[in-house]
N, C-alpha and C. Protein backbone atom coordinates (compact mmCIF):
# COMPACT_ATOMS: atom_id res chain seq x y z
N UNK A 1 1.86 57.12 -29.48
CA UNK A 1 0.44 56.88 -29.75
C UNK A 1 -0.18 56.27 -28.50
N UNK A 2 -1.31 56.46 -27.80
CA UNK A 2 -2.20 56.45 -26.97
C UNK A 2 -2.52 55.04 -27.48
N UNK A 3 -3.39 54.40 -26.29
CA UNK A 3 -3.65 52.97 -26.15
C UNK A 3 -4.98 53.51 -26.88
N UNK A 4 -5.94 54.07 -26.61
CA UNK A 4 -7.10 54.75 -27.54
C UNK A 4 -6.87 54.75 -28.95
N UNK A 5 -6.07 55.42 -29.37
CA UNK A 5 -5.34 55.92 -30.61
C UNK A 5 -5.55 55.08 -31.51
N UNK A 6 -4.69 54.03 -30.85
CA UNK A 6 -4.09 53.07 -31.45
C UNK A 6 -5.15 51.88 -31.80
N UNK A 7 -6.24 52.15 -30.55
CA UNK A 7 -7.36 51.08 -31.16
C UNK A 7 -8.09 51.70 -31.88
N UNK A 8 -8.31 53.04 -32.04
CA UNK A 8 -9.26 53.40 -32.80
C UNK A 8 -8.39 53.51 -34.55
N UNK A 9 -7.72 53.94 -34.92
CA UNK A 9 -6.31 53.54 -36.28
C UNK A 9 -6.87 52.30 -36.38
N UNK A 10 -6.62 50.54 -35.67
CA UNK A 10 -6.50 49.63 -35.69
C UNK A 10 -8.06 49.22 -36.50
N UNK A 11 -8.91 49.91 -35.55
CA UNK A 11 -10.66 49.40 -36.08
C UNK A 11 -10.67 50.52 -36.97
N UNK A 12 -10.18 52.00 -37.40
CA UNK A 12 -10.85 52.51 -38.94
C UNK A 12 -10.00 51.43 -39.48
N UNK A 13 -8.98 51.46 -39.79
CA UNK A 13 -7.90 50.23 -40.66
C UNK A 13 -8.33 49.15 -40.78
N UNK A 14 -9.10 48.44 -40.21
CA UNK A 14 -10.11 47.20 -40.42
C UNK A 14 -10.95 47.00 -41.07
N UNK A 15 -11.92 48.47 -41.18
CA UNK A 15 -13.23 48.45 -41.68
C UNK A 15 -13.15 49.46 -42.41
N UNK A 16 -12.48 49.22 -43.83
CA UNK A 16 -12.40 50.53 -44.84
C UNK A 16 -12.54 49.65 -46.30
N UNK A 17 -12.95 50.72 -47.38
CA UNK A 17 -12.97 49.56 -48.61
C UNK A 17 -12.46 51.56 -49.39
N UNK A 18 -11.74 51.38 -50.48
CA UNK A 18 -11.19 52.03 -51.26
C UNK A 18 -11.87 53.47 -51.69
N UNK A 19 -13.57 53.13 -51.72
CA UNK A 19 -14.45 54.63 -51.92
C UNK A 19 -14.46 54.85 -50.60
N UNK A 20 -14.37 54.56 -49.74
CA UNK A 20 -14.62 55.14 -47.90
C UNK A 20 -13.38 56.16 -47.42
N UNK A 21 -12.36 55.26 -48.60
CA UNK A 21 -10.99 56.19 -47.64
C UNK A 21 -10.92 57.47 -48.91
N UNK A 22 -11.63 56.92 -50.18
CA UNK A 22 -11.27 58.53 -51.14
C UNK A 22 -12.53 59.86 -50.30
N UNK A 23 -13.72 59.13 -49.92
CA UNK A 23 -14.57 60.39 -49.39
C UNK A 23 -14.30 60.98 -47.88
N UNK A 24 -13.35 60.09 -47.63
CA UNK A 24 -12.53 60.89 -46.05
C UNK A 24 -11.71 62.02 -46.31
N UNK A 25 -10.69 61.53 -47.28
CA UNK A 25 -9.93 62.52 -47.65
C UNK A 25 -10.71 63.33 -48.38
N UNK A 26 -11.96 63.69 -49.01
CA UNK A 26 -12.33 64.46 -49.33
C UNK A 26 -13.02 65.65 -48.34
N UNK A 27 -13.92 64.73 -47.40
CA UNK A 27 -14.03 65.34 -45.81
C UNK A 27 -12.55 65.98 -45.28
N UNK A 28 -11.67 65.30 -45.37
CA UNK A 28 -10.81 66.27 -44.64
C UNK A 28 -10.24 67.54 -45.20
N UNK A 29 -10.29 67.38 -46.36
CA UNK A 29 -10.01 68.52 -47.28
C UNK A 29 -11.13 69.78 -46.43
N UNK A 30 -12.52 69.32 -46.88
CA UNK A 30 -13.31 70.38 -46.56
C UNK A 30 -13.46 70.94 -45.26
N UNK A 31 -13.07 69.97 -44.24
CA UNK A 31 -13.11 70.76 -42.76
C UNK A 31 -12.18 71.62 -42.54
N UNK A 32 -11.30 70.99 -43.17
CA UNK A 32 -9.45 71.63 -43.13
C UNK A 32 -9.78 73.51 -43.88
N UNK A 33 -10.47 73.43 -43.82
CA UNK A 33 -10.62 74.91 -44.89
C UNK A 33 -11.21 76.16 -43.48
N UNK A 34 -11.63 75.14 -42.71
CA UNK A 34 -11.88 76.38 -41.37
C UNK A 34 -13.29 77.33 -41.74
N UNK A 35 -14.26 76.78 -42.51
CA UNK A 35 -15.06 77.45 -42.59
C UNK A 35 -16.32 77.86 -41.63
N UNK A 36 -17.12 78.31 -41.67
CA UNK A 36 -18.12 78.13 -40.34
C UNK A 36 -18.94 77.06 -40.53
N UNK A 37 -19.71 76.82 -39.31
CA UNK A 37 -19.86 75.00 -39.34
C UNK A 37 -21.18 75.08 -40.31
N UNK A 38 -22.20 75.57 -40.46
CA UNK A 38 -23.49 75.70 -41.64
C UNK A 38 -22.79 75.38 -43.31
N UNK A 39 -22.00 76.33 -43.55
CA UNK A 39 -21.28 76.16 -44.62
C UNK A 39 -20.17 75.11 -44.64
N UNK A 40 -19.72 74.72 -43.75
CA UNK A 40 -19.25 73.46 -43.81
C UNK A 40 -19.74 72.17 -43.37
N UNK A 41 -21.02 72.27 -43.00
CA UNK A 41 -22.32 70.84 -43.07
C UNK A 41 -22.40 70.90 -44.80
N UNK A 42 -22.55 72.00 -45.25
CA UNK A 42 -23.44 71.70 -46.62
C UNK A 42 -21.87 71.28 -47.81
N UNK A 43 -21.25 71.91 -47.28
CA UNK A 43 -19.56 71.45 -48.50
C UNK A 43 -19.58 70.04 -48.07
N UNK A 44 -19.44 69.32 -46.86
CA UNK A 44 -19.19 68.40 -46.64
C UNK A 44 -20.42 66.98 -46.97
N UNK A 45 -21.51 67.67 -47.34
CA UNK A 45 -22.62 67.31 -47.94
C UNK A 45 -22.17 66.64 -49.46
N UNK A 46 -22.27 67.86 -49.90
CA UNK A 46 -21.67 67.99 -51.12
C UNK A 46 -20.08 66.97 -51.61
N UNK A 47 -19.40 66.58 -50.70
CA UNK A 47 -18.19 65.41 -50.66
C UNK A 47 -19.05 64.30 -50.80
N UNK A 48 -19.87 63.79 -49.84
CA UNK A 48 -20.32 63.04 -49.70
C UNK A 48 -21.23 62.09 -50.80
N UNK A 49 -22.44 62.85 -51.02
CA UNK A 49 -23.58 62.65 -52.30
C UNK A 49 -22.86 61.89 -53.18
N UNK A 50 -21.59 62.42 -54.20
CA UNK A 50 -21.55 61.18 -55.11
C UNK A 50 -21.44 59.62 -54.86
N UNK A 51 -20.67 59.54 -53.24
CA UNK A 51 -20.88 57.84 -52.94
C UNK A 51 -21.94 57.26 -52.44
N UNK A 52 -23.01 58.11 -51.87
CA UNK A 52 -24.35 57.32 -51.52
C UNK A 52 -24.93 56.62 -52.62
N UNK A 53 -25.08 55.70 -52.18
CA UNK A 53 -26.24 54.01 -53.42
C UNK A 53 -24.80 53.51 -53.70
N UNK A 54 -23.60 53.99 -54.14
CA UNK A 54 -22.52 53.23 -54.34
C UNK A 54 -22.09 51.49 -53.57
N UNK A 55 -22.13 50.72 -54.17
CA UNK A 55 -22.05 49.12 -53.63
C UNK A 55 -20.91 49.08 -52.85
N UNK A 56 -19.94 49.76 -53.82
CA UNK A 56 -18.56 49.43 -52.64
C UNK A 56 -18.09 50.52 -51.56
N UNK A 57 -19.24 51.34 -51.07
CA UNK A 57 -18.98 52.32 -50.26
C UNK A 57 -18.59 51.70 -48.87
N UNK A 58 -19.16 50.79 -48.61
CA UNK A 58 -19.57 50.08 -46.90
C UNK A 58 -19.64 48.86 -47.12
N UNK A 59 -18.74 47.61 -46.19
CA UNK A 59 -18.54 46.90 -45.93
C UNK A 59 -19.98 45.91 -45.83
N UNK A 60 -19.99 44.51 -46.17
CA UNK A 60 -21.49 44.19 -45.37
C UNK A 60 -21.78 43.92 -44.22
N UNK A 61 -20.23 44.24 -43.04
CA UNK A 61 -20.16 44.26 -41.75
C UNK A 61 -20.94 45.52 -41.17
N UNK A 62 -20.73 46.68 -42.17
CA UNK A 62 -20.91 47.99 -41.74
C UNK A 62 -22.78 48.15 -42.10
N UNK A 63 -23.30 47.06 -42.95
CA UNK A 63 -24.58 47.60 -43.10
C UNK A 63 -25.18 46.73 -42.25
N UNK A 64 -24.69 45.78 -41.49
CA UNK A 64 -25.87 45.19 -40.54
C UNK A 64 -26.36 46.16 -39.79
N UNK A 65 -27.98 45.58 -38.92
CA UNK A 65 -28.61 46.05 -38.11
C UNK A 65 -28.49 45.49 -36.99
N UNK A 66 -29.66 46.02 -35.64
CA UNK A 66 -29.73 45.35 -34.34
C UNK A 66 -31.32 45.52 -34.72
N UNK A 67 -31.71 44.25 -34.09
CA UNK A 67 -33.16 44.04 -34.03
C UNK A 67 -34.05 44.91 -32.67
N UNK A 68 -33.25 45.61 -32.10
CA UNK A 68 -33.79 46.12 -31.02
C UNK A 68 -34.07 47.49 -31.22
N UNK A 69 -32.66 48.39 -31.77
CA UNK A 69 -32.54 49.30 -32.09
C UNK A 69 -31.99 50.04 -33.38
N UNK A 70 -31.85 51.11 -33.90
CA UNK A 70 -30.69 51.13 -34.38
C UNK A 70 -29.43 50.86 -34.84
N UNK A 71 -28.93 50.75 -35.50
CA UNK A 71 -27.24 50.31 -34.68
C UNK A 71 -26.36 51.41 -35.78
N UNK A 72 -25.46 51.87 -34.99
CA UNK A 72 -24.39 52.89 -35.14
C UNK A 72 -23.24 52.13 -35.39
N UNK A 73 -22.67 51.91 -36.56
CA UNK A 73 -21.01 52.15 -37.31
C UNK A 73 -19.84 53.29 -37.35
N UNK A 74 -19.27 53.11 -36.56
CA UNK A 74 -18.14 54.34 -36.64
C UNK A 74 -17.28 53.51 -37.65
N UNK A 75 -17.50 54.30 -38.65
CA UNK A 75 -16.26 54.24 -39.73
C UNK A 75 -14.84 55.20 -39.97
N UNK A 76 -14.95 56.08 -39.05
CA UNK A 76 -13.67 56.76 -39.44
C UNK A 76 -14.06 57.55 -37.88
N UNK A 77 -12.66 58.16 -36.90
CA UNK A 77 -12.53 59.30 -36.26
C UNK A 77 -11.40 59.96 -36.62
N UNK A 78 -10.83 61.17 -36.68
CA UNK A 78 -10.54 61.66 -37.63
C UNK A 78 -9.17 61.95 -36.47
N UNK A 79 -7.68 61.74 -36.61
CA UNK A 79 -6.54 61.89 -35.27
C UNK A 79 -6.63 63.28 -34.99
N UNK A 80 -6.78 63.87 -35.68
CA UNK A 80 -6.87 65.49 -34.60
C UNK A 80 -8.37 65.97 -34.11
N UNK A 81 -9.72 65.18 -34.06
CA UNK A 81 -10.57 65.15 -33.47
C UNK A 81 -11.79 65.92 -34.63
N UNK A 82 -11.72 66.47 -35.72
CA UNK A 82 -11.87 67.69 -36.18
C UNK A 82 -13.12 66.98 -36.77
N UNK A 83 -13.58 65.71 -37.13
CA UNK A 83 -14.41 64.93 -37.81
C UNK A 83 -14.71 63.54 -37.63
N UNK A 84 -16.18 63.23 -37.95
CA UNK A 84 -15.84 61.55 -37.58
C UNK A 84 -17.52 61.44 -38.86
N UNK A 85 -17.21 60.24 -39.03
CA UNK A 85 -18.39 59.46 -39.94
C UNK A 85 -18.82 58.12 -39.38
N UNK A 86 -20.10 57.96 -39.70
CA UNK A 86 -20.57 56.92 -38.96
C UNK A 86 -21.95 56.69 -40.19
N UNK A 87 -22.15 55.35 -39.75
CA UNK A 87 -23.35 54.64 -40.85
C UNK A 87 -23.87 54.27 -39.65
N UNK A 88 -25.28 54.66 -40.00
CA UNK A 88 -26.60 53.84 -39.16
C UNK A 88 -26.98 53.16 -39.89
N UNK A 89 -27.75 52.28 -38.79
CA UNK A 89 -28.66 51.76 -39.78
C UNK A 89 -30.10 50.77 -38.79
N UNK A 90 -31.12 51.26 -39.68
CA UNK A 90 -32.09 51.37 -39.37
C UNK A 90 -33.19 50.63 -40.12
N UNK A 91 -33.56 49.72 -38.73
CA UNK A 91 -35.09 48.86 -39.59
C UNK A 91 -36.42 49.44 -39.56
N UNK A 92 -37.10 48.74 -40.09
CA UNK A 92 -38.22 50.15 -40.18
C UNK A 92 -38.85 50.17 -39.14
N UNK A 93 -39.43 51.14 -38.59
CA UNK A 93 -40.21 52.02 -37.63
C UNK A 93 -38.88 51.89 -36.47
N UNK A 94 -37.56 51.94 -36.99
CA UNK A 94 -36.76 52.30 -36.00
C UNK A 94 -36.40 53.95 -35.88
N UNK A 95 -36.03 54.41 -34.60
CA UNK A 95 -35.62 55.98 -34.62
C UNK A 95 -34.97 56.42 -33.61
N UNK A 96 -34.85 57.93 -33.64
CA UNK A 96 -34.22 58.73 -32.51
C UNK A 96 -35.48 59.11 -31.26
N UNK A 97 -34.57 59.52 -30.37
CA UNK A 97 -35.41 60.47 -29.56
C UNK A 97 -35.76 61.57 -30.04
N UNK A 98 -36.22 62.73 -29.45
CA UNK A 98 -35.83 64.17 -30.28
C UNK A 98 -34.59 64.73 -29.40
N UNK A 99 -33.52 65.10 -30.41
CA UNK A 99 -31.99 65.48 -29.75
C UNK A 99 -31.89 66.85 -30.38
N UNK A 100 -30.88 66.99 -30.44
CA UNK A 100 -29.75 68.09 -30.97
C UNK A 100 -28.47 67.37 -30.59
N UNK A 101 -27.25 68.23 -30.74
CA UNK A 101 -26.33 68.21 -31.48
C UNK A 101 -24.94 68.52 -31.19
N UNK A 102 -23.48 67.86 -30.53
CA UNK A 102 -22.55 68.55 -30.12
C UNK A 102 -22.02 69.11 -31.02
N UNK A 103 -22.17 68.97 -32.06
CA UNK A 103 -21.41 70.08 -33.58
C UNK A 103 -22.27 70.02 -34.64
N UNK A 104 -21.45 70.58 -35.93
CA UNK A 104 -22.80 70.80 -36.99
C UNK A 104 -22.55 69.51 -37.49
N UNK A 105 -23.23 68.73 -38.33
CA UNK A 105 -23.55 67.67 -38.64
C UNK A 105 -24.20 67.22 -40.20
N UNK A 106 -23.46 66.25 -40.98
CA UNK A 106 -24.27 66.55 -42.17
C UNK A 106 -24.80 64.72 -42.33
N UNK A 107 -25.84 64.52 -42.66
CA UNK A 107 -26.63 63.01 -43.40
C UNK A 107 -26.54 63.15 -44.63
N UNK A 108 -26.57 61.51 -45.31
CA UNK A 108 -27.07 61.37 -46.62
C UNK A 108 -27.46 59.64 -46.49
N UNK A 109 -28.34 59.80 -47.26
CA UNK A 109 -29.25 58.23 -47.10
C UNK A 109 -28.41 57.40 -48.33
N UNK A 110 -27.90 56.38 -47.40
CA UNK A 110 -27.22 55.41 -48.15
C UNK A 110 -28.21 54.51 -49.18
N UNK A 111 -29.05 53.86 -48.14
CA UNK A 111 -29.84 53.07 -48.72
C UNK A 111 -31.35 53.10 -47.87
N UNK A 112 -32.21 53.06 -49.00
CA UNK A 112 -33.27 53.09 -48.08
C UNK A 112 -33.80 54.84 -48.04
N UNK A 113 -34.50 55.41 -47.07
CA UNK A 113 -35.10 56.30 -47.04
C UNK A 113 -35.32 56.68 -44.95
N UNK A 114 -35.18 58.00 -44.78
CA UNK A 114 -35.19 58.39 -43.29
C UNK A 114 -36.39 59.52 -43.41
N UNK A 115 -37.44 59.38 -42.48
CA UNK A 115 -38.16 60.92 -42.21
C UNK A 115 -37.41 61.64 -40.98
N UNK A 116 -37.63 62.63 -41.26
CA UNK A 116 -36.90 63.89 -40.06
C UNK A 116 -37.91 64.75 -39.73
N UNK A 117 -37.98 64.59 -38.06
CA UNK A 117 -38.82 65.63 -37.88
C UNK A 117 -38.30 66.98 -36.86
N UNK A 118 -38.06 68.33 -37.73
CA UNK A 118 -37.18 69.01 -37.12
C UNK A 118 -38.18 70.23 -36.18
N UNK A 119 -37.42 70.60 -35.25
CA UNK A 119 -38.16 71.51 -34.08
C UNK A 119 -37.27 72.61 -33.90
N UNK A 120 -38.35 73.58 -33.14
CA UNK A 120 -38.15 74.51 -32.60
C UNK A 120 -38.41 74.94 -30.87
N UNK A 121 -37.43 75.23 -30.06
CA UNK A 121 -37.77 75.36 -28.66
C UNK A 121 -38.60 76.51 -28.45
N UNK A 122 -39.81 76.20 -28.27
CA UNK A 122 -40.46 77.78 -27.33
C UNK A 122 -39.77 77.25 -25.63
N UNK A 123 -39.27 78.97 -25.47
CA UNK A 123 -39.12 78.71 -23.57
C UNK A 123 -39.99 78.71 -22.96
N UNK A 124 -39.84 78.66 -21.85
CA UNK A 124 -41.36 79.12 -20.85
C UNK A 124 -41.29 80.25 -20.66
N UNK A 125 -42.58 80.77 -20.15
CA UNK A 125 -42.61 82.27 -20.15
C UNK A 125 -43.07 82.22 -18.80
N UNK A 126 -42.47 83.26 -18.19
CA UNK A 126 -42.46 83.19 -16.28
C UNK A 126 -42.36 82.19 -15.58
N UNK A 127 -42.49 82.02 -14.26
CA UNK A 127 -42.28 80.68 -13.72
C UNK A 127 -43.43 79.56 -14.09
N UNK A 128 -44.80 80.21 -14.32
CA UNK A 128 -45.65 78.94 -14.34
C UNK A 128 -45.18 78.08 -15.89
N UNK A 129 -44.53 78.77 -16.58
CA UNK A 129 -44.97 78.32 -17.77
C UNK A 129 -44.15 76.91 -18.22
N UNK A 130 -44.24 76.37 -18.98
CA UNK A 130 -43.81 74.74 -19.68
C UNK A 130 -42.42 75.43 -20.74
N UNK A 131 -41.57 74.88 -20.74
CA UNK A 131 -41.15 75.46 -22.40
C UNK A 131 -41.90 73.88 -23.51
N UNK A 132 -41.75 74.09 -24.43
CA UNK A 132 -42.45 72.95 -25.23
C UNK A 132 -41.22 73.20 -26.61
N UNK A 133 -41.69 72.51 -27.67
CA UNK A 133 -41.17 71.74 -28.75
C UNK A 133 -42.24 72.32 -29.85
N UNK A 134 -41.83 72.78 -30.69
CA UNK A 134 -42.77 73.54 -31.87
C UNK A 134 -42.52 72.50 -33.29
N UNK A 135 -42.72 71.55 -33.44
CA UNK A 135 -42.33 71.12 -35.06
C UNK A 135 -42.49 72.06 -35.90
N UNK A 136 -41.57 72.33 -37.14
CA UNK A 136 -41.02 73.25 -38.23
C UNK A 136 -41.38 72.58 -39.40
N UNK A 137 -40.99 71.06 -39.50
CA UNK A 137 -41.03 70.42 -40.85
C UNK A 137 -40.58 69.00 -40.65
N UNK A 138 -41.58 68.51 -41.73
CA UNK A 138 -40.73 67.13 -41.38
C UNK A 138 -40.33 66.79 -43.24
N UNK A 139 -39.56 66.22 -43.12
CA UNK A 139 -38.52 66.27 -44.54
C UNK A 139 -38.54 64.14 -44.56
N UNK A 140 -38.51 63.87 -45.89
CA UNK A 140 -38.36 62.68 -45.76
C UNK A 140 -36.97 62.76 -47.02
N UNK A 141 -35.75 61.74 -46.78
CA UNK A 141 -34.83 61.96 -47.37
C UNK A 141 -34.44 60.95 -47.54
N UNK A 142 -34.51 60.44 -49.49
CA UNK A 142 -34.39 59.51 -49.99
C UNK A 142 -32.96 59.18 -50.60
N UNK A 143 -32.80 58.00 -50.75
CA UNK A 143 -31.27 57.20 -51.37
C UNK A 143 -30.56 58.92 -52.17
N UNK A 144 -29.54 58.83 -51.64
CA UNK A 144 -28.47 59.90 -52.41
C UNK A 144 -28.75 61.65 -51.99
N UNK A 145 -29.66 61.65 -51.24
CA UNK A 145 -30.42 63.07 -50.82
C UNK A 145 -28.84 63.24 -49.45
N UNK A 146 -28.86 64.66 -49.31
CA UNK A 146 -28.09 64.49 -47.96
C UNK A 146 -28.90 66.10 -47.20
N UNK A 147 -28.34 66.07 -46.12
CA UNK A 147 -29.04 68.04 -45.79
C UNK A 147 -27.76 67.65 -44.69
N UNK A 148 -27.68 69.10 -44.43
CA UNK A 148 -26.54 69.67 -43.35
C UNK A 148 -27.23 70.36 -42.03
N UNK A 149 -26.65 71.06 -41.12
CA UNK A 149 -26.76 71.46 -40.25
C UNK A 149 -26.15 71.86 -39.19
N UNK A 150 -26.34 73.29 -38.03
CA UNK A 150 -25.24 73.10 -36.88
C UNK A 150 -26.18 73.57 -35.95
N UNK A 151 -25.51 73.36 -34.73
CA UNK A 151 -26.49 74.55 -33.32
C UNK A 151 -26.09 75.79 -33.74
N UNK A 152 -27.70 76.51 -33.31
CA UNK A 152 -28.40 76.28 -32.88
C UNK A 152 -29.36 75.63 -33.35
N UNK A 153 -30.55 75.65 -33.28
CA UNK A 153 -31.38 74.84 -34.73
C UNK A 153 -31.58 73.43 -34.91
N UNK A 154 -30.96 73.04 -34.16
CA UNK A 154 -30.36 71.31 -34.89
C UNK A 154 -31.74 70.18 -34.04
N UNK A 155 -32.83 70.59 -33.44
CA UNK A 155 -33.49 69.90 -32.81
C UNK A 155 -34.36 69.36 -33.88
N UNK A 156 -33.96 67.39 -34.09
CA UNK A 156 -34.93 67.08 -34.54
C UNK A 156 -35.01 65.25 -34.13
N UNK A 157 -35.73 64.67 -34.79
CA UNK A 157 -35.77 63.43 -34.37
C UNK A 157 -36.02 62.54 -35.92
N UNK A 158 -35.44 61.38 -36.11
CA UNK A 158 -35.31 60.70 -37.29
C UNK A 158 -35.74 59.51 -36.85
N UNK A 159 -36.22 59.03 -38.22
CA UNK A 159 -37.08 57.27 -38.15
C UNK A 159 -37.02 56.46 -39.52
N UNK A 160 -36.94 55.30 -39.07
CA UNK A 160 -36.87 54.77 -40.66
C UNK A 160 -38.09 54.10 -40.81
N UNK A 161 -39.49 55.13 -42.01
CA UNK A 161 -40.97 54.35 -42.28
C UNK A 161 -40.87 53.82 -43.18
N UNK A 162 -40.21 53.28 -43.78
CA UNK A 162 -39.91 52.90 -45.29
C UNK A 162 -40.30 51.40 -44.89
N UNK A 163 -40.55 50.50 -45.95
CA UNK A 163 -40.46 49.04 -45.40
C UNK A 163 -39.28 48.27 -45.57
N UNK A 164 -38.08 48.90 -46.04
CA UNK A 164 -37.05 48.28 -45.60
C UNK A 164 -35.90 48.77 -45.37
N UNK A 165 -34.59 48.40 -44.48
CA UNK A 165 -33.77 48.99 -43.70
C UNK A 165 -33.52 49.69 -44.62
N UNK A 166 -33.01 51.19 -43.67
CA UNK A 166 -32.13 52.46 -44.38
C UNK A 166 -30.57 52.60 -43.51
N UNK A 167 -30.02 52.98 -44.46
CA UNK A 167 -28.85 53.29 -44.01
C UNK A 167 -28.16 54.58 -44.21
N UNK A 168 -27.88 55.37 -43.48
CA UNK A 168 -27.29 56.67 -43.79
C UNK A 168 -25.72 57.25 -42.94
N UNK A 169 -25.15 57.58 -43.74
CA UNK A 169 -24.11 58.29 -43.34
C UNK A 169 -23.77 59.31 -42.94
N UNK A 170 -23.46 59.53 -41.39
CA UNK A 170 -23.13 60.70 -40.91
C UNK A 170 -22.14 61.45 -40.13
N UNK A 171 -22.13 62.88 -40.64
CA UNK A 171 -20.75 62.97 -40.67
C UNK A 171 -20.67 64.08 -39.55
N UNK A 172 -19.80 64.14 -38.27
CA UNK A 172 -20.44 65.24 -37.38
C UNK A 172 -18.81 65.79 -37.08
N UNK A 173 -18.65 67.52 -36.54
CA UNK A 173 -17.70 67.91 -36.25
C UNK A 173 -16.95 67.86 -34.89
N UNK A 174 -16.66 66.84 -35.18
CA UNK A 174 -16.58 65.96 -33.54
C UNK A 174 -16.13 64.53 -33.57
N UNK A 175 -14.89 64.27 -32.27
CA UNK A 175 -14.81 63.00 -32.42
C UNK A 175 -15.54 62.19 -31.69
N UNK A 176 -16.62 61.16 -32.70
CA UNK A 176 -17.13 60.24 -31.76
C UNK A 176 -16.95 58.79 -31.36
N UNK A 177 -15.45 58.65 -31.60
CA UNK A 177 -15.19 57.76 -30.97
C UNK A 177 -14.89 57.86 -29.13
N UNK A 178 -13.99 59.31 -29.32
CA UNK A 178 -14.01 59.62 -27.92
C UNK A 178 -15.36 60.38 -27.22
N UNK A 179 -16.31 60.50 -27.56
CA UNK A 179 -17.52 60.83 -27.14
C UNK A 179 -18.68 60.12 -27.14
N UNK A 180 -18.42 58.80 -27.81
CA UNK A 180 -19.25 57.68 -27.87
C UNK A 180 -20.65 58.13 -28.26
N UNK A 181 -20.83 59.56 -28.99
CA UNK A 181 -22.28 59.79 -29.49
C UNK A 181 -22.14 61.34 -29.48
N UNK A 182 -23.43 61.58 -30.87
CA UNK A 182 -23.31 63.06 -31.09
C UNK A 182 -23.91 63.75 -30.69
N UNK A 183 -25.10 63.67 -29.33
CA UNK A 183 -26.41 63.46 -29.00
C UNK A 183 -25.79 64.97 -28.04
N UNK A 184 -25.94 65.94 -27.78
CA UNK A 184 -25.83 66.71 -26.89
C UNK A 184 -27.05 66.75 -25.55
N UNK A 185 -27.97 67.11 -26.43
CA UNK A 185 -29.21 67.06 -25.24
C UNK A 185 -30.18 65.92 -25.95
N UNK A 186 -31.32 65.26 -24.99
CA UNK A 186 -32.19 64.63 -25.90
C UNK A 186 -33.86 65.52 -24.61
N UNK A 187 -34.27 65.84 -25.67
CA UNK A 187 -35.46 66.41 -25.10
C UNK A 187 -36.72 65.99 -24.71
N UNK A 188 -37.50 65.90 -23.67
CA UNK A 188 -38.52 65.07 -23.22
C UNK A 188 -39.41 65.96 -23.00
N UNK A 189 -39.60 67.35 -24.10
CA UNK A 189 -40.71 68.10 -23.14
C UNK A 189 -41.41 67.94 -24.19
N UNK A 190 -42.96 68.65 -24.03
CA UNK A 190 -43.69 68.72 -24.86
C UNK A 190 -44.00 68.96 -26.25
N UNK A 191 -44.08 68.42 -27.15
CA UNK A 191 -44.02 68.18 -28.44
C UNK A 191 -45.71 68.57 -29.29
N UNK A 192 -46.10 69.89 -30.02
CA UNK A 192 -47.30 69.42 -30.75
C UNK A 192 -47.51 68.69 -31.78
N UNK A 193 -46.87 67.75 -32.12
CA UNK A 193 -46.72 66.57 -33.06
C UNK A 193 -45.62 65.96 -32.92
């Protein structure tokens, strides 16, 4: 076992409570099935949903915040890399940039409530042109709600307007302990909303 390995075993093994380790093994069941990643955002959705609002899902280590930002919980990376889960959590008018995505990826709102605002890339057209950011929809997704997703597609940006912290769980096909984030690109071009 790797000096990595071994700390990352050491910290999931630290920070687990009895419903965390039954909906892993339920995650691993469903990745383990090799399906394509869309249909396996939404199965792994579907694992998930019955423990959101659940009390003994997450530690009360795992639901603190940072007053600055965000703050990200890695609760599980998965030893053959194939999955990882993580709890945010978010005070209000906290958020993302607008990103996308190193794998498909599924949310569900622990506590609290997240808006999502998802996009579409127009390119540029010839050299003069800009590419820009098209908003599609914005979805607001309340306690026990989850949605899935993979690239391509996956451009959106999340915020918590609610007036009090949200917390959501997310589950991406990818290890992010060794990648320290699921963020592939984060986009700075033009946005019409």
């Amino acid at each position: 076992m790797t000096q990595a390995s071994a700390a990352r075993s050491a910290y999931t093994a630290a920070r687990t409570t009895d419903r965390l380790d039954a909906l892993i093994a339920g995650i691993r069941e469903t990745v383990g099935r090799g399906l394509p990643p869309e249909l396996t955002a939404y199965l792994v959705g579907e694992r998930l949903a019955p423990h959101l609002g659940a009390d003994d899902l997450l530690t009360d280590e795992q639901r603190e915040s940072d007053p600055a930002r965000y703050r990200q919980h890695l609760l599980h990376a998965e030893h053959d890399g194939s999955f990882s889960v993580v709890a945010l959590v978010w005070l209000p008018r906290q958020g993302t940039t607008v990103h996308d995505h190193v794998s498909w990826c599924t949310t569900g709102v622990h506590e609290g409530q997240e808006h999502e605002r998802r996009y579409r890339l127009v390119p540029a057209v010839g050299n003069a042109g800009t590419a820009r950011l098209v908003a599609t929809g914005d979805v607001v997704n309340r306690q026990g709600e989850f949605c899935g997703f993979a690239p391509p597609g996956d451009i959106h940006r999340v915020w918590n307007d609610g007036p009090s912290a949200a917390v959501s769980l997310h589950v991406y096909g990818a290890d992010i302990s060794r990648l320290g984030t699921s963020v592939r690109r984060v986009y700075e071009l033009p946005a019409d909303r």
